[in-house]
Protein backbone atom coordinates (compact mmCIF):
# COMPACT_ATOMS: atom_id res chain seq x y z
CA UNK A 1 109.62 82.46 47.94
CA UNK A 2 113.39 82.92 48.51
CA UNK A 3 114.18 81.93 44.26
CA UNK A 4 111.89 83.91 43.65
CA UNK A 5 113.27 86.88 45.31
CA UNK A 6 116.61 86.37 44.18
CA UNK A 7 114.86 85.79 40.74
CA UNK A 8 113.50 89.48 40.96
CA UNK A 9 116.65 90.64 42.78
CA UNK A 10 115.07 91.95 45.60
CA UNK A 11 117.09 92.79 48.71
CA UNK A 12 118.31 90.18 50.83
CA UNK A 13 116.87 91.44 53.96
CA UNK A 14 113.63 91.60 51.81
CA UNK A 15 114.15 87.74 50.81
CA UNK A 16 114.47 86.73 54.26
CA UNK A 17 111.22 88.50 54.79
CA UNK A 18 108.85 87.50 52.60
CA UNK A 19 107.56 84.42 54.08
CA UNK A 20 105.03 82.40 53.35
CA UNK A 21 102.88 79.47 55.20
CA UNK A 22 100.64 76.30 53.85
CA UNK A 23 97.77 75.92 55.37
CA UNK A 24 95.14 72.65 54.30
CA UNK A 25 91.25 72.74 53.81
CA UNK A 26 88.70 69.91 52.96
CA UNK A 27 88.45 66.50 54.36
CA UNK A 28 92.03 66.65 55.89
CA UNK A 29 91.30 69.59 57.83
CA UNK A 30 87.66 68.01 58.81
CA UNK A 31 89.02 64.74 59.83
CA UNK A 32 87.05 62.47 57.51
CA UNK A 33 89.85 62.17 55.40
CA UNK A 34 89.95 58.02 54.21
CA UNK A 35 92.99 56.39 52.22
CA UNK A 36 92.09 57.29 48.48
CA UNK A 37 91.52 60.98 49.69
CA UNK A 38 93.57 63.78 48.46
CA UNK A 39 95.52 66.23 50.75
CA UNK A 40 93.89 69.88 49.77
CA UNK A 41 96.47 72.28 50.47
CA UNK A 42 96.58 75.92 50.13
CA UNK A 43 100.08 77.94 49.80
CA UNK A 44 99.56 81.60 50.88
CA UNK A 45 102.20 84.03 49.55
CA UNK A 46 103.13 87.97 50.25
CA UNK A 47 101.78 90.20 47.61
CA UNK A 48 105.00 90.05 45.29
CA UNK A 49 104.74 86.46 45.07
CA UNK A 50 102.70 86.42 42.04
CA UNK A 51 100.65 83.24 40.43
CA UNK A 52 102.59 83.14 37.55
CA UNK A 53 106.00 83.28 39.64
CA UNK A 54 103.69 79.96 41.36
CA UNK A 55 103.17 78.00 38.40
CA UNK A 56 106.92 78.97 37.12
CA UNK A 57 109.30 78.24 39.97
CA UNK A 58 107.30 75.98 42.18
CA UNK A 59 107.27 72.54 40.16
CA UNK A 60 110.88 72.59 39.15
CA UNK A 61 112.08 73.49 42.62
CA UNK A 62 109.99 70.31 43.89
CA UNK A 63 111.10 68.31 41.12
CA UNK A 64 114.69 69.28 42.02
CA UNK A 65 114.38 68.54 45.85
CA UNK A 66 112.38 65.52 45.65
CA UNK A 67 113.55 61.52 44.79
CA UNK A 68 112.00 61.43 41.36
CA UNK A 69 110.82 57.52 41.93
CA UNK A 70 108.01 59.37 44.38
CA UNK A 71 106.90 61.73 42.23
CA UNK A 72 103.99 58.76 40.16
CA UNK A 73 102.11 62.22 39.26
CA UNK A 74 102.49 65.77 38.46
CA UNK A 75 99.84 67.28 36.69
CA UNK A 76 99.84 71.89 36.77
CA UNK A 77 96.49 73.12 35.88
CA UNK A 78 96.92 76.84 35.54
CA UNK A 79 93.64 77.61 33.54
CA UNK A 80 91.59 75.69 36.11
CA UNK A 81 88.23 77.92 37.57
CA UNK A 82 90.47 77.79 40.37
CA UNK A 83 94.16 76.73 39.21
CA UNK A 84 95.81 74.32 40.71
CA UNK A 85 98.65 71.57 40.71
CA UNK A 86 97.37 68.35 41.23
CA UNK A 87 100.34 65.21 42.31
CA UNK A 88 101.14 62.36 43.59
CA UNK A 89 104.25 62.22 46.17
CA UNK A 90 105.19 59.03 47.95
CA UNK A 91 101.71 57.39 47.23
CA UNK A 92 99.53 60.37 49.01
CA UNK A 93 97.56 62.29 46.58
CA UNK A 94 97.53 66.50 47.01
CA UNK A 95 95.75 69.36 45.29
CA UNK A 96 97.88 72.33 45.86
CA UNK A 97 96.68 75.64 44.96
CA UNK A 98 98.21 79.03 45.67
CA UNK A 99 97.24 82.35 46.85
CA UNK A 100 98.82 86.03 46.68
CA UNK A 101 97.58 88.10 49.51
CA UNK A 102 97.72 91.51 47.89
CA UNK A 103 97.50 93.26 51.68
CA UNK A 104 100.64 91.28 52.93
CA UNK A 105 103.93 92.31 52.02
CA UNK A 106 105.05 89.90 54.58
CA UNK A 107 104.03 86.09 56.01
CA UNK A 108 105.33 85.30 59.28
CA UNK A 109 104.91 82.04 60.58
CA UNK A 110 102.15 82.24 62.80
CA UNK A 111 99.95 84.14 60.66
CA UNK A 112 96.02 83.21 60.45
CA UNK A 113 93.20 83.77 57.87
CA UNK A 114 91.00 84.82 60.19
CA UNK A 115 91.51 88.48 60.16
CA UNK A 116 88.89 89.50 57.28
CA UNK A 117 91.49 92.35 56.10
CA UNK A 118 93.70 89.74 54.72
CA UNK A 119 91.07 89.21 52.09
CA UNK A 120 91.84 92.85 51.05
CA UNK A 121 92.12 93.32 46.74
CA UNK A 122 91.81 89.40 46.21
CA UNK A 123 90.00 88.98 43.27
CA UNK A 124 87.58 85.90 42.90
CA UNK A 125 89.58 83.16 41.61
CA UNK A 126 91.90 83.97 45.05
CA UNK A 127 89.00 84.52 47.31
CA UNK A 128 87.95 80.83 46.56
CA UNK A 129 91.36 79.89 47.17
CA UNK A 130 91.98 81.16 50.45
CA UNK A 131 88.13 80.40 51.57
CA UNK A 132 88.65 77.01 51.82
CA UNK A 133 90.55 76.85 54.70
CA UNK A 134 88.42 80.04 56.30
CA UNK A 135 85.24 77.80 55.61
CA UNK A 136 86.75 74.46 57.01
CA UNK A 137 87.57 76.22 59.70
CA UNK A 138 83.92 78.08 60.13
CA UNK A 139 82.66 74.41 59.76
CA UNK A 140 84.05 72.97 62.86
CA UNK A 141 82.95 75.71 64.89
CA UNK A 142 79.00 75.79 63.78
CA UNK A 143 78.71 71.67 64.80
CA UNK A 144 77.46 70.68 67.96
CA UNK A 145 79.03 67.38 68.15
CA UNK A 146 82.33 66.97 65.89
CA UNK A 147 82.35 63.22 66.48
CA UNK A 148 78.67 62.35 65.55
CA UNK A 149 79.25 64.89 62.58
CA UNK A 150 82.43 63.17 61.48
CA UNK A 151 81.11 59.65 61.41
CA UNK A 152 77.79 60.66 59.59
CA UNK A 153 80.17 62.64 57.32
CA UNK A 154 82.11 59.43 56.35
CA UNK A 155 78.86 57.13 55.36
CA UNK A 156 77.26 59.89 53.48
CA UNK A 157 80.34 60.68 51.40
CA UNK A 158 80.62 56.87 50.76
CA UNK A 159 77.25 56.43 49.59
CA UNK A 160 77.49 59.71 47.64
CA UNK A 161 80.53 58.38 45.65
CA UNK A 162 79.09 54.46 45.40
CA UNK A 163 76.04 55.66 44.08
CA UNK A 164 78.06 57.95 41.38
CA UNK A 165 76.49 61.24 42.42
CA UNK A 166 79.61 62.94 44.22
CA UNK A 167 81.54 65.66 42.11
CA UNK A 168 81.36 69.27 41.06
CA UNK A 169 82.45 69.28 38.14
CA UNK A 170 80.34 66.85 36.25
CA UNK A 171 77.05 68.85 38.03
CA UNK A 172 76.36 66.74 41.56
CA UNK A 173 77.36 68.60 44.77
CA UNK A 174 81.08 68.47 45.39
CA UNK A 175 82.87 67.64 48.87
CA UNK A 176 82.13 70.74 50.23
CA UNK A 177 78.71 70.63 49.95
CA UNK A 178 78.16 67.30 51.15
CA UNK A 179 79.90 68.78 54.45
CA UNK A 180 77.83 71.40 54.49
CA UNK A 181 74.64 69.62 54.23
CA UNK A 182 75.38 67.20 56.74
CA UNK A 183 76.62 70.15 59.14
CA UNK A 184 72.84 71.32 58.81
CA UNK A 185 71.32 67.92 59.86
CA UNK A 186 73.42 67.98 62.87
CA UNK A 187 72.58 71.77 63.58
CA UNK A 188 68.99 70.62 63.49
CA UNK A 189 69.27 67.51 65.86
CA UNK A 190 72.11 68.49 68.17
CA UNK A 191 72.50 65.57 70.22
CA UNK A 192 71.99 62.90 67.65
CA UNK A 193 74.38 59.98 67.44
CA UNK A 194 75.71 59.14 63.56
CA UNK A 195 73.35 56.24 62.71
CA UNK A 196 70.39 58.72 63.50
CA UNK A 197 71.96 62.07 61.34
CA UNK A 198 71.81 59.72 58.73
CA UNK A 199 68.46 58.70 58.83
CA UNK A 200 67.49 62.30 59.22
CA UNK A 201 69.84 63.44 56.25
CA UNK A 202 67.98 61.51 53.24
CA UNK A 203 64.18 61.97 54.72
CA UNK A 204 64.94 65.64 54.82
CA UNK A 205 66.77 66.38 51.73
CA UNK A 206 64.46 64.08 49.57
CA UNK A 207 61.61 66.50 51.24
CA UNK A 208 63.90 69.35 51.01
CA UNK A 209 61.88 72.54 49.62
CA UNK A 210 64.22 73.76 46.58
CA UNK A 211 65.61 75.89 45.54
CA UNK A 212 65.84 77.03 49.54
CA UNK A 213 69.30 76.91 50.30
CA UNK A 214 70.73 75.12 52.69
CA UNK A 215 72.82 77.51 55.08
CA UNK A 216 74.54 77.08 58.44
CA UNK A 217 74.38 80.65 59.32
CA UNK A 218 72.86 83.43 58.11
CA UNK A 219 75.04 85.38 55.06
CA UNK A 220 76.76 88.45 56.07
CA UNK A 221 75.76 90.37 53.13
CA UNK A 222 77.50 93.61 54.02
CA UNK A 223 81.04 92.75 55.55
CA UNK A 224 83.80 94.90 56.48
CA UNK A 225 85.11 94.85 52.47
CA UNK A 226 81.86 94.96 51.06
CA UNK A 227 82.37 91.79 48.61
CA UNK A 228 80.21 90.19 46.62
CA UNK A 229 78.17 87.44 48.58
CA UNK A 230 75.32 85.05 47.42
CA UNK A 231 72.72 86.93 46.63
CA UNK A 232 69.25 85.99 45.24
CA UNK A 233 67.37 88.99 45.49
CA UNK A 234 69.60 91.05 44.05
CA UNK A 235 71.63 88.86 41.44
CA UNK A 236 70.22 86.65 38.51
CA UNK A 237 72.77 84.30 38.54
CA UNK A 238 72.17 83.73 41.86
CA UNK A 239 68.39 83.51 41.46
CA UNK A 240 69.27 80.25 38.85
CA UNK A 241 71.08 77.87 41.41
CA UNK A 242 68.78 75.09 41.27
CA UNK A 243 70.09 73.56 44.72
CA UNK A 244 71.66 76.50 46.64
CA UNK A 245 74.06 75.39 49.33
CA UNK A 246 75.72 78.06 51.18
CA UNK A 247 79.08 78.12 52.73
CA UNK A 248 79.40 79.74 55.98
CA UNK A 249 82.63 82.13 55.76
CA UNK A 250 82.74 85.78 54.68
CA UNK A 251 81.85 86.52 51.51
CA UNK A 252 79.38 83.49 51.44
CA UNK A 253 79.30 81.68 47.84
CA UNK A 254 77.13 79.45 46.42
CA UNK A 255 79.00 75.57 46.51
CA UNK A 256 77.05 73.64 43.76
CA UNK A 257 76.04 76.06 40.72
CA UNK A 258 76.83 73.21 38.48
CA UNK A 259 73.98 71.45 39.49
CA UNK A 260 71.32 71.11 36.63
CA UNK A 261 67.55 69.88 36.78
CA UNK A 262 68.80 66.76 35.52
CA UNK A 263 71.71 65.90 37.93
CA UNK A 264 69.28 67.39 40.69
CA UNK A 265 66.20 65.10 39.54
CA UNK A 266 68.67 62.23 40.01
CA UNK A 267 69.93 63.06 43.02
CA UNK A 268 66.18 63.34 44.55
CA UNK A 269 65.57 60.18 43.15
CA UNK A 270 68.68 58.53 45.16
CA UNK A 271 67.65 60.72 48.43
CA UNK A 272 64.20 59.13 48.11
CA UNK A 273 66.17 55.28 47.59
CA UNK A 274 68.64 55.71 50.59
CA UNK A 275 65.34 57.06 52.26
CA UNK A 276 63.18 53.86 51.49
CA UNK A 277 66.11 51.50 52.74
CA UNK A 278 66.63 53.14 55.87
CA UNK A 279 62.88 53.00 56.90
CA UNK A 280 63.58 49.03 55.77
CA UNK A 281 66.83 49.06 57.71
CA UNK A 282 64.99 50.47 60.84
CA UNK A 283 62.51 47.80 60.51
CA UNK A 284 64.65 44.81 60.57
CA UNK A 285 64.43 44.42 56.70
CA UNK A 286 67.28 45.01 55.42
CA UNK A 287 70.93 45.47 56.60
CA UNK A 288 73.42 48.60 56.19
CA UNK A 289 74.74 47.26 53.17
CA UNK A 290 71.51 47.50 51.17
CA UNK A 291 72.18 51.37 51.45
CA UNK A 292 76.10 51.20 50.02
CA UNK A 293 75.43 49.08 47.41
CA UNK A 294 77.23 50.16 44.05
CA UNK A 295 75.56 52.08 41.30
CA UNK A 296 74.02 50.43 38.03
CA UNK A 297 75.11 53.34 35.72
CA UNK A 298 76.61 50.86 33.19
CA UNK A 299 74.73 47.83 33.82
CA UNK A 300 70.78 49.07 33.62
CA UNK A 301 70.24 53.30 34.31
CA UNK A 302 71.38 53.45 30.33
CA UNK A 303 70.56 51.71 26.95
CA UNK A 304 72.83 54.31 25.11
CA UNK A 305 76.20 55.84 26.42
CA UNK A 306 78.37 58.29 24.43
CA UNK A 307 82.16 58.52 25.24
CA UNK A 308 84.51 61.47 25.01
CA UNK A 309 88.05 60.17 24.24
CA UNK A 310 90.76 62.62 25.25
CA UNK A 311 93.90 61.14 23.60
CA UNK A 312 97.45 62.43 23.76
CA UNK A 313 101.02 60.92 22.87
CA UNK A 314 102.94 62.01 25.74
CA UNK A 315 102.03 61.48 29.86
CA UNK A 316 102.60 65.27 30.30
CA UNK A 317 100.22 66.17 28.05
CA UNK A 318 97.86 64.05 28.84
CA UNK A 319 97.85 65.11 32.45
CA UNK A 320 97.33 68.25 31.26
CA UNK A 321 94.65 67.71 28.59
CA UNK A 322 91.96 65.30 30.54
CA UNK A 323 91.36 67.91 32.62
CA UNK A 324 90.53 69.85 30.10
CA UNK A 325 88.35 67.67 28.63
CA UNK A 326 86.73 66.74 31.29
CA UNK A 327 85.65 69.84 32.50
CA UNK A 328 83.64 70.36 29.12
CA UNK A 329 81.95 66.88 29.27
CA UNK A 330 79.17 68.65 31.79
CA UNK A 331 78.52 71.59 29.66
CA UNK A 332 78.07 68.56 26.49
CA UNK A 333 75.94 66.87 28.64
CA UNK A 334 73.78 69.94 29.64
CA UNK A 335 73.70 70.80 25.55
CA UNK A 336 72.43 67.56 24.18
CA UNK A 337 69.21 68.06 26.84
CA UNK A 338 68.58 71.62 25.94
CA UNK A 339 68.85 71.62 22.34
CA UNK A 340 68.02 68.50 21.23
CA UNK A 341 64.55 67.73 19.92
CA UNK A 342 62.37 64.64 21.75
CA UNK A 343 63.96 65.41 24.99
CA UNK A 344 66.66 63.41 25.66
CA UNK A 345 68.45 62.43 28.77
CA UNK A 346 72.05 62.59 29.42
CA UNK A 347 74.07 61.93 32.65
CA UNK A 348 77.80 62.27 32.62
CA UNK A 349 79.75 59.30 34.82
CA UNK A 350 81.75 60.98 37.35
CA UNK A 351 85.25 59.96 36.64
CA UNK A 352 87.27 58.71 33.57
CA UNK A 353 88.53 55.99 32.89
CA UNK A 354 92.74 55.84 32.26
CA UNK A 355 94.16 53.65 29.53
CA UNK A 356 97.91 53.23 28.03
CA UNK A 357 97.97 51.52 24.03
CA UNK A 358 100.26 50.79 22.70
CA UNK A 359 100.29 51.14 18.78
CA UNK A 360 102.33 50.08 15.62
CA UNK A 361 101.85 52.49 13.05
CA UNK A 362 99.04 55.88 12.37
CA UNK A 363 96.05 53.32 11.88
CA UNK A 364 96.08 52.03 14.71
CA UNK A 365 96.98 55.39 16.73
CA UNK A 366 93.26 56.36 15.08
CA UNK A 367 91.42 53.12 15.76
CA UNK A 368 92.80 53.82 19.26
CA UNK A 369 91.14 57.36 19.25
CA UNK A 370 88.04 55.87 18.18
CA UNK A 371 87.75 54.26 21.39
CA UNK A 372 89.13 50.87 20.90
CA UNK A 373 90.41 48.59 23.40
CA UNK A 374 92.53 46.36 20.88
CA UNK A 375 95.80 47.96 21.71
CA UNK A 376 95.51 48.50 25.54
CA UNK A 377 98.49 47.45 28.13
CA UNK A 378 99.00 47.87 31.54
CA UNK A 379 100.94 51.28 32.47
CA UNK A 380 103.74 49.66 33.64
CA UNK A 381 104.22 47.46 30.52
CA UNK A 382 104.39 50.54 28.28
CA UNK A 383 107.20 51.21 26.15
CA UNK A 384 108.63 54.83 27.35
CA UNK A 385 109.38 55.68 23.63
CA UNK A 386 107.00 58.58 23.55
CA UNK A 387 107.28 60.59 20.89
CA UNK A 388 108.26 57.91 18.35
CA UNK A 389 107.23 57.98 14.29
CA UNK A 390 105.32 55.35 12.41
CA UNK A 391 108.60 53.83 10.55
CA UNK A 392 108.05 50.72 12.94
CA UNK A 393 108.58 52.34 16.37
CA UNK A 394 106.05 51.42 19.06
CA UNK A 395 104.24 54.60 20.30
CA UNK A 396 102.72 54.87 23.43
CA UNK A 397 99.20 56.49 23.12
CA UNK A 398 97.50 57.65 26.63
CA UNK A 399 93.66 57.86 26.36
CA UNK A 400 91.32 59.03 28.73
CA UNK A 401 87.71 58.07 28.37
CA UNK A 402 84.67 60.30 29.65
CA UNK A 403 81.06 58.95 29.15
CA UNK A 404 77.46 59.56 29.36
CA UNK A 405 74.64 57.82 29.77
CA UNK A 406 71.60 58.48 27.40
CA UNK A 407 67.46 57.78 27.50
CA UNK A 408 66.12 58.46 24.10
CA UNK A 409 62.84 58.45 22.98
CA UNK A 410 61.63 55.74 20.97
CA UNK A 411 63.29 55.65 17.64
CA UNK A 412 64.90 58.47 17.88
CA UNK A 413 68.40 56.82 18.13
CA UNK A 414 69.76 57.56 14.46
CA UNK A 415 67.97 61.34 14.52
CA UNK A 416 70.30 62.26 17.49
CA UNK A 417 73.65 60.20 15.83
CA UNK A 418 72.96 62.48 12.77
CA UNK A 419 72.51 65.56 14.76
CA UNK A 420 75.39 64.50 16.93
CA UNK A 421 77.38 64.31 13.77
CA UNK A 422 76.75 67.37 12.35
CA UNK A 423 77.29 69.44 15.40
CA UNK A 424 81.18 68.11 15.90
């Protein structure tokens, strides 16, 4: 805040007013945080503090005051639905995104986002910001018992993410919502240990009636600022959300509009699994285990898988561009069901896969785009001449691989490669 005052050449009394305070959301915030989990933090700034000062000033001052040696990660992801900075520092992974209160021309220290008037001129991309430490904080409040919640919490997340159906952005319900339908389970049995939340959580979401949303309160439709809040009665795009699950702070949004009648079909069909093996489990059948067990995405769900290669020469821009990528591998997904013929299925996997190649000369930089493997090395075996020519300098090539599964009808396999081929 302070460089960039002095940037703008404010006053110094102004400067050593502005303020400013970091506040964190998600699983940190709930308490079910686990060792791979990152650190969601939210930076709320006075109304002069712009995003673009953000994304200008904040990652070389952090550079600057940091040992470079902790810094394994530093990826800024302005364009984002909801931009952010996503690094690494001293091991611990943290999503940092920023907010400019427009209402604030000040943020002392023990300033909360409770008062709805802070909210005051935000437009949306800042309202989701700043509601993810209002909702986190909503959350904790609307559960009976925080302990039975938190341990419930923890399995179902596990199970979510070993049976490959956890994450937003490639059209399954993202942390949020996963806390959100849990915090309904335990709403509806208040004084229900873990072990017996879970049980209730797949019988009643495999049975769940959608698309009835899933809400821990009921939505304040007209607040003090009269935003927008989910609304099916009065807004189409509303009306579409296939599995509606609500958050509980002021203005209310829908949490998983990504999810399409495929991802949701799949995700009934794992509720209905985990369902099966905890009747088993309850009868002395089976053990605990039988629910975690790991997904079979590449080993027998798919006969056919298509990757998306996102392939860059330097680690910058490749930090920058698999995100990009990535984000589109949904909507390519959602495309090849709707508009090709026969039907066809397509799931996207939810995470890519990293590689480092290096490669000798242009032929092999395309083989390597191609998706082959023949050139692959371990990161920390890579040659750090980025950037170099094809006169006989290695060049380090950083891929990163997306891919989805595919059922096709019967001998339909070349008809979709030749659509496939004409659409790109």
């Amino acid at each position: 805040m302070r460089r960039v005052g002095r940037a703008k050449k404010f006053s110094q009394s102004t400067i050593d007013s502005l303020g400013g305070k970091i506040f964190t959301y998600g699983s940190f915030t709930l308490g079910v945080h686990g060792p791979e989990s990152d650190i969601d933090t939210l930076i709320v700034a006075p109304k002069s503090i712009t995003q673009a000062d953000f994304f200008a000033i904040w990652p070389p001052t952090f550079k600057e005051m940091s040992e470079a040696e902790l810094i394994t990660e530093f990826n800024p992801v302005p364009d984002a639905f909801v931009p952010i900075i996503k690094f690494e520092y001293n091991g611990v992974p943290i999503d940092l995104i920023f907010a400019s209160l427009p209402s604030q021309s000040t943020i002392p220290k023990d300033m909360e986002l409770d008062d709805l008037n802070m909210l005051r001129g935000l437009d949306q991309q800042a309202m989701r910001s700043v509601n993810g430490t209002r909702v986190a904080r909503e959350l904790l409040e609307l559960v009976p018992q925080p302990k039975s919640f938190r341990h419930a919490l923890r399995a179902i997340k596990m199970w979510a993410k070993q049976r490959a159906i956890y994450g937003f952005v490639y059209g399954f319900p993202g942390g949020i919502a996963w806390v959100i339908m849990v915090a309904r389970i335990c709403q509806l049995y208040p004084f229900a240990c873990g072990a017996t939340i879970i049980a209730k959580f797949f019988n009643l979401m495999y049975k769940w009636n959608w698309p009835r949303p899933i809400m821990l309160k009921e939505v304040e439709s007209s607040g003090p600022l009269n935003l927008p809040t989910w609304n099916p009665a009065h807004n189409h795009t509303d009306r579409s959300h296939l599995m509606p699950i609500i958050t509980p702070a002021y203005p209310s949004m829908c949490a998983t509009h990504s999810v399409t009648q495929s991802t949701l079909k799949i995700m009934l069909g794992e509720f209905q699994r985990a369902d099966e093996i905890i009747g088993a489990i309850q009868a002395g059948k089976k053990s605990w285990a039988d629910l975690f067990q790991r997904h079979t995405f590449f080993t027998q769900d798919y006969k056919y898988y298509l990757s998306v290669v996102a392939t860059a020469t330097t680690k910058d821009a490749h930090d920058s561009f698999h995100g990009l990528v990535g984000s589109k591998v949904r909507s390519l997904a959602k495309s090849i069901e709707e508009n090709v013929s026969g039907g066809p299925k397509a799931r996207t996997y939810v995470q890519g896969f990293e590689r480092v190649h290096q490669c000798a000369n242009d032929e092999e930089i395309e083989r390597v785009r191609q998706g082959i493997l023949d050139y692959e090395v371990k990161e920390g075996q890579a040659s750090q001449k980025d950037g170099g020519n094809s006169n006989g300098d290695v060049k380090t090539i950083y891929t990163m691989t997306f891919y989805i599964g595919l059922k096709l009808p019967e001998g339909q396999l070349l008809f979709f490669l030749l659509i496939l081929y004409y659409a790109c």
